[in-house]
N, C-alpha and C. Protein backbone atom coordinates (compact mmCIF):
# COMPACT_ATOMS: atom_id res chain seq x y z
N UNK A 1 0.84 -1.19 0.00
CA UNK A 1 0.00 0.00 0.00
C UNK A 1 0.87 1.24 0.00
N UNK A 2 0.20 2.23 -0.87
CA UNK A 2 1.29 3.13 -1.17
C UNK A 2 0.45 4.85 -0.97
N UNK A 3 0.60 5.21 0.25
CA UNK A 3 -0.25 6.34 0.46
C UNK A 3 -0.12 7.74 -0.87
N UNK A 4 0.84 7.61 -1.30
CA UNK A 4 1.06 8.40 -2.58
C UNK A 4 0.53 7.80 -3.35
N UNK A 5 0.18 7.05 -4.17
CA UNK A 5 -0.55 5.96 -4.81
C UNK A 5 -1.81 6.24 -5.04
N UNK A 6 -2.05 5.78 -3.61
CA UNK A 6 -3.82 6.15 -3.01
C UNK A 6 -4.39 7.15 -3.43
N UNK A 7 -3.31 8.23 -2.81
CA UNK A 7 -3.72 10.35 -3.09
C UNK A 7 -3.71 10.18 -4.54
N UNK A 8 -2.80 9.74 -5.40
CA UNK A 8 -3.21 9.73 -6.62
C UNK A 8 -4.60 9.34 -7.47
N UNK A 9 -4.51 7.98 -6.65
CA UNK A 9 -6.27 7.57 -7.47
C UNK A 9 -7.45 8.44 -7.07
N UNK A 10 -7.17 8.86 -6.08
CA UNK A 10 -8.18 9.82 -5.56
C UNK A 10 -8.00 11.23 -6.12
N UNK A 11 -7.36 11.69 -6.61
CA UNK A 11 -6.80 12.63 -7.42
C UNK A 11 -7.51 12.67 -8.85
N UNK A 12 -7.02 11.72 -9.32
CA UNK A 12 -7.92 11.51 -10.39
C UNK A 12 -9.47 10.91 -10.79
N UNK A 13 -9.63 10.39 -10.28
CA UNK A 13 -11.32 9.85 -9.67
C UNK A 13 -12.04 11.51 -9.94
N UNK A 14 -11.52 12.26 -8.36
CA UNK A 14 -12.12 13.40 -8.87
C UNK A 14 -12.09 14.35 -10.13
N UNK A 15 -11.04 14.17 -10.69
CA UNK A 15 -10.93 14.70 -12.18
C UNK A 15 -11.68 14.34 -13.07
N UNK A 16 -11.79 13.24 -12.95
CA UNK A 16 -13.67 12.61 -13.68
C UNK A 16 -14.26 12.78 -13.16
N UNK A 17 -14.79 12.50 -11.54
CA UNK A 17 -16.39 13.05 -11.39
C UNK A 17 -16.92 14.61 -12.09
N UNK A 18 -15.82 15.47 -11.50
CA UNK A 18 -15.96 16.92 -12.39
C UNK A 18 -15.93 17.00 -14.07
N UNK A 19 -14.85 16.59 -14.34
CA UNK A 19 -15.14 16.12 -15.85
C UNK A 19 -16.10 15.85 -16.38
N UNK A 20 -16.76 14.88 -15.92
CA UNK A 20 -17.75 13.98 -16.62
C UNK A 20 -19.41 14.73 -15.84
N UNK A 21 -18.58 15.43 -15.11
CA UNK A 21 -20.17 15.68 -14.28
C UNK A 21 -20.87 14.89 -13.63
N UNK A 22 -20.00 13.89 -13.20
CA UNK A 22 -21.16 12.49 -12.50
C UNK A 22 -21.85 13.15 -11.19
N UNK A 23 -22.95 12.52 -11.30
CA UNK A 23 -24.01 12.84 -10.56
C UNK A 23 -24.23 11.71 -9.29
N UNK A 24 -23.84 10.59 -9.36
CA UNK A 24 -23.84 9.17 -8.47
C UNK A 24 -22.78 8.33 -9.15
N UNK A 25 -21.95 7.58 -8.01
CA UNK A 25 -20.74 7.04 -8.27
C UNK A 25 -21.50 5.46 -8.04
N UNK A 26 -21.49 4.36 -8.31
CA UNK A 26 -21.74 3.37 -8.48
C UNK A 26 -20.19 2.49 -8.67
N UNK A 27 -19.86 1.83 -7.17
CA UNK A 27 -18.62 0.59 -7.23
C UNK A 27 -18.62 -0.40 -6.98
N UNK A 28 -18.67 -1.35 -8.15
CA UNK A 28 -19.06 -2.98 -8.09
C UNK A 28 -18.44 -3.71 -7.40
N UNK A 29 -17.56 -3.09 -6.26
CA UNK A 29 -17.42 -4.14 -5.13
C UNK A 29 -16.71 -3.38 -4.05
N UNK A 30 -16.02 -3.69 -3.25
CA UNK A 30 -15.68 -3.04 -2.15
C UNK A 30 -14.15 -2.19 -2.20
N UNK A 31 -13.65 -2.96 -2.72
CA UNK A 31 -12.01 -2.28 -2.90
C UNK A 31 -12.11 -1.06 -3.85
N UNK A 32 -12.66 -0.76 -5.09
CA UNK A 32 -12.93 0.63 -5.42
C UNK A 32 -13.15 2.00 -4.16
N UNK A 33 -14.19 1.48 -3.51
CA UNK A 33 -14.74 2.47 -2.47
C UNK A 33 -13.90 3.06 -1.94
N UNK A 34 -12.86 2.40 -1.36
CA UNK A 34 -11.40 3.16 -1.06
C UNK A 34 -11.04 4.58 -1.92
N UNK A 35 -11.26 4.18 -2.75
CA UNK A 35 -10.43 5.46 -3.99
C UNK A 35 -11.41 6.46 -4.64
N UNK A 36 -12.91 6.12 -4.14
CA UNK A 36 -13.96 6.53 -5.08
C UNK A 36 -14.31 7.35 -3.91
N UNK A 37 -14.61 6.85 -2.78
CA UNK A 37 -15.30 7.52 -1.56
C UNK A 37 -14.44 8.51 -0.81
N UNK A 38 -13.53 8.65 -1.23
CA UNK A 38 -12.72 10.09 -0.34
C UNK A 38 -12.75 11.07 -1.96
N UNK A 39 -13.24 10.53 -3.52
CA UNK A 39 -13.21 11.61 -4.41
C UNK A 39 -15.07 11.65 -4.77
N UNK A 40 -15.55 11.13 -4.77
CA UNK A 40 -16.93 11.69 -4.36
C UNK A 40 -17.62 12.90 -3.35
N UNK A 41 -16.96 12.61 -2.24
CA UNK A 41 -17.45 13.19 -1.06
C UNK A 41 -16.67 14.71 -1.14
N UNK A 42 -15.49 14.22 -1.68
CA UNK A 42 -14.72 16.15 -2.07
C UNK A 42 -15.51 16.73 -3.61
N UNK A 43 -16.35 16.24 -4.53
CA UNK A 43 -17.29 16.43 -5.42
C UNK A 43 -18.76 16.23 -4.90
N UNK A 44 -18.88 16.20 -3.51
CA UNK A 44 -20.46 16.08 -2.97
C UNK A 44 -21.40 15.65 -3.77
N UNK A 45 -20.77 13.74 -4.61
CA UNK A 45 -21.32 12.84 -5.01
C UNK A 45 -21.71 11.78 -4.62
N UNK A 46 -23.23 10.74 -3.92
CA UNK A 46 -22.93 10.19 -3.47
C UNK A 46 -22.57 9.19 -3.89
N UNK A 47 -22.21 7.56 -3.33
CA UNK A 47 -22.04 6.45 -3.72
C UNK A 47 -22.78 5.59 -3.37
N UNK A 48 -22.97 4.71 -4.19
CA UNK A 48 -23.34 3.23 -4.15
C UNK A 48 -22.42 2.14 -4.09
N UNK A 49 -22.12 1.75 -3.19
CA UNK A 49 -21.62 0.41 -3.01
C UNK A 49 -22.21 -1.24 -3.23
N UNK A 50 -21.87 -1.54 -4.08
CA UNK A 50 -22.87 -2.88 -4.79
C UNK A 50 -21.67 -4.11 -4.21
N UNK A 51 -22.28 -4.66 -3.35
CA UNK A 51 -21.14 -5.68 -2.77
C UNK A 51 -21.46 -7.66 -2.89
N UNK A 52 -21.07 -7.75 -3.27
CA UNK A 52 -20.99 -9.17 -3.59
C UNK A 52 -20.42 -10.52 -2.64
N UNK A 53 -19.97 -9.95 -1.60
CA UNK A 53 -19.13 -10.66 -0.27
C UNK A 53 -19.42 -10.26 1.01
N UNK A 54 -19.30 -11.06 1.76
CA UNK A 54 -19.80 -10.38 2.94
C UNK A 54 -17.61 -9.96 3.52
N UNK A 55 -17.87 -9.06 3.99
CA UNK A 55 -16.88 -8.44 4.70
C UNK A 55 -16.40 -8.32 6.23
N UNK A 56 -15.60 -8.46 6.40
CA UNK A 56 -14.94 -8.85 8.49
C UNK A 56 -15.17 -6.90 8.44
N UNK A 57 -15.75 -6.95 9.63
CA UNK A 57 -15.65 -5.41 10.55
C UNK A 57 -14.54 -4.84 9.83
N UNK A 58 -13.44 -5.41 9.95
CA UNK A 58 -12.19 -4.40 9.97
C UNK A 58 -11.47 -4.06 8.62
N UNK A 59 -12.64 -4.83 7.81
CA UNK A 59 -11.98 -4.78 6.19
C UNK A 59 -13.17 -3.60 5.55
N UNK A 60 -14.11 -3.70 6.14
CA UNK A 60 -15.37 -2.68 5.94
C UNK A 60 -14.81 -1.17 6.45
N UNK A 61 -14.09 -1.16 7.16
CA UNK A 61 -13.54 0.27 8.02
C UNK A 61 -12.05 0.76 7.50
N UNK A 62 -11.35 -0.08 6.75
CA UNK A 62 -10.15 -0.42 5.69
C UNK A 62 -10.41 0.09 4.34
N UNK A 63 -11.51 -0.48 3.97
CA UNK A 63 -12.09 0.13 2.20
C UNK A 63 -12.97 1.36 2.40
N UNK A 64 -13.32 1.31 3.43
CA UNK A 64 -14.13 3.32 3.50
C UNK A 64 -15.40 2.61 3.13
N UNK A 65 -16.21 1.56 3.22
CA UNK A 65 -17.38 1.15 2.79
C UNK A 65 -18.50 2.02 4.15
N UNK A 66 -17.79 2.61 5.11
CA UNK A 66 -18.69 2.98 6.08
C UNK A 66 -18.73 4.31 5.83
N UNK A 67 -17.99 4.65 4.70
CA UNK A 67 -18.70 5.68 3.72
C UNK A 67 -19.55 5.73 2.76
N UNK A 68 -19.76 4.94 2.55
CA UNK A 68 -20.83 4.87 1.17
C UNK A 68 -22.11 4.92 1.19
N UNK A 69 -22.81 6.04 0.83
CA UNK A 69 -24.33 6.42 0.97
C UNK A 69 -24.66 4.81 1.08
N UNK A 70 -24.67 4.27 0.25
CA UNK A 70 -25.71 3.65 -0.07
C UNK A 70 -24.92 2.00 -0.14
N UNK A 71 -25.34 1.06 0.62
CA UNK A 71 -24.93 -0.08 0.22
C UNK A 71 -25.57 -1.38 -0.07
N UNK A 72 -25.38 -2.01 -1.09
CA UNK A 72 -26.69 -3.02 -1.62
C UNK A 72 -25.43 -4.29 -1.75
N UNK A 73 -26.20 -5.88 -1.30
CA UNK A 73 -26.25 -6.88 -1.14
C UNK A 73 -26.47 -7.48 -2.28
N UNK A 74 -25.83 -8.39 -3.21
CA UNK A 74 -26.67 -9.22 -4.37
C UNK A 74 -27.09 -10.67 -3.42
N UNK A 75 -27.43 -10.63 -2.45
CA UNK A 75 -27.13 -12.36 -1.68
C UNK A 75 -27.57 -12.04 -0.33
N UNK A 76 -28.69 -12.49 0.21
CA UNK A 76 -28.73 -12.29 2.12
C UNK A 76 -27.76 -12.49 2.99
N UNK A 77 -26.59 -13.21 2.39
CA UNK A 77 -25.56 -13.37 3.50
C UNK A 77 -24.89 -12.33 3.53
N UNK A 78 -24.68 -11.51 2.06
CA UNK A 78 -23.79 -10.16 2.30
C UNK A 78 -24.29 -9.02 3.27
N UNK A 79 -25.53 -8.81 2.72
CA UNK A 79 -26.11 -7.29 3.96
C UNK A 79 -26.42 -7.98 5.03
């Protein structure tokens, strides 16, 4: 893990939300959210988190998923 790295993807993330004008960020699984949810929230966009796994406490608080407006389950065991 490379905290310069990180600031980068998040760097650019927001250069497209503004770019593109996105209106709702939509990330098909949990490890995006990391990089999407600290450049959304500086573009006061929200997110959707679409998760496919269920996740340990400490990996949910790791990917920033306890940022994400919105989080949806494809499976009852995930939510």
């Amino acid at each position: 893990l490379s905290p310069h790295r990180w600031a980068g993807q998040v760097r650019q993330g927001l250069d497209l939300l503004r770019a593109h004008r996105i209106r709702v960020v939509h990330a098909n699984s949990g490890a995006p959210v990391q990089w999407l949810a600290p450049a959304a929230a500086r573009a006061g966009v929200p997110v959707l988190a679409h998760l496919h796994i269920r996740y340990l406490r400490r990996s949910r608080y790791a990917l920033l998923l306890h940022q994400a407006d919105l989080a949806v389950g494809v499976a009852a065991h995930v939510t």
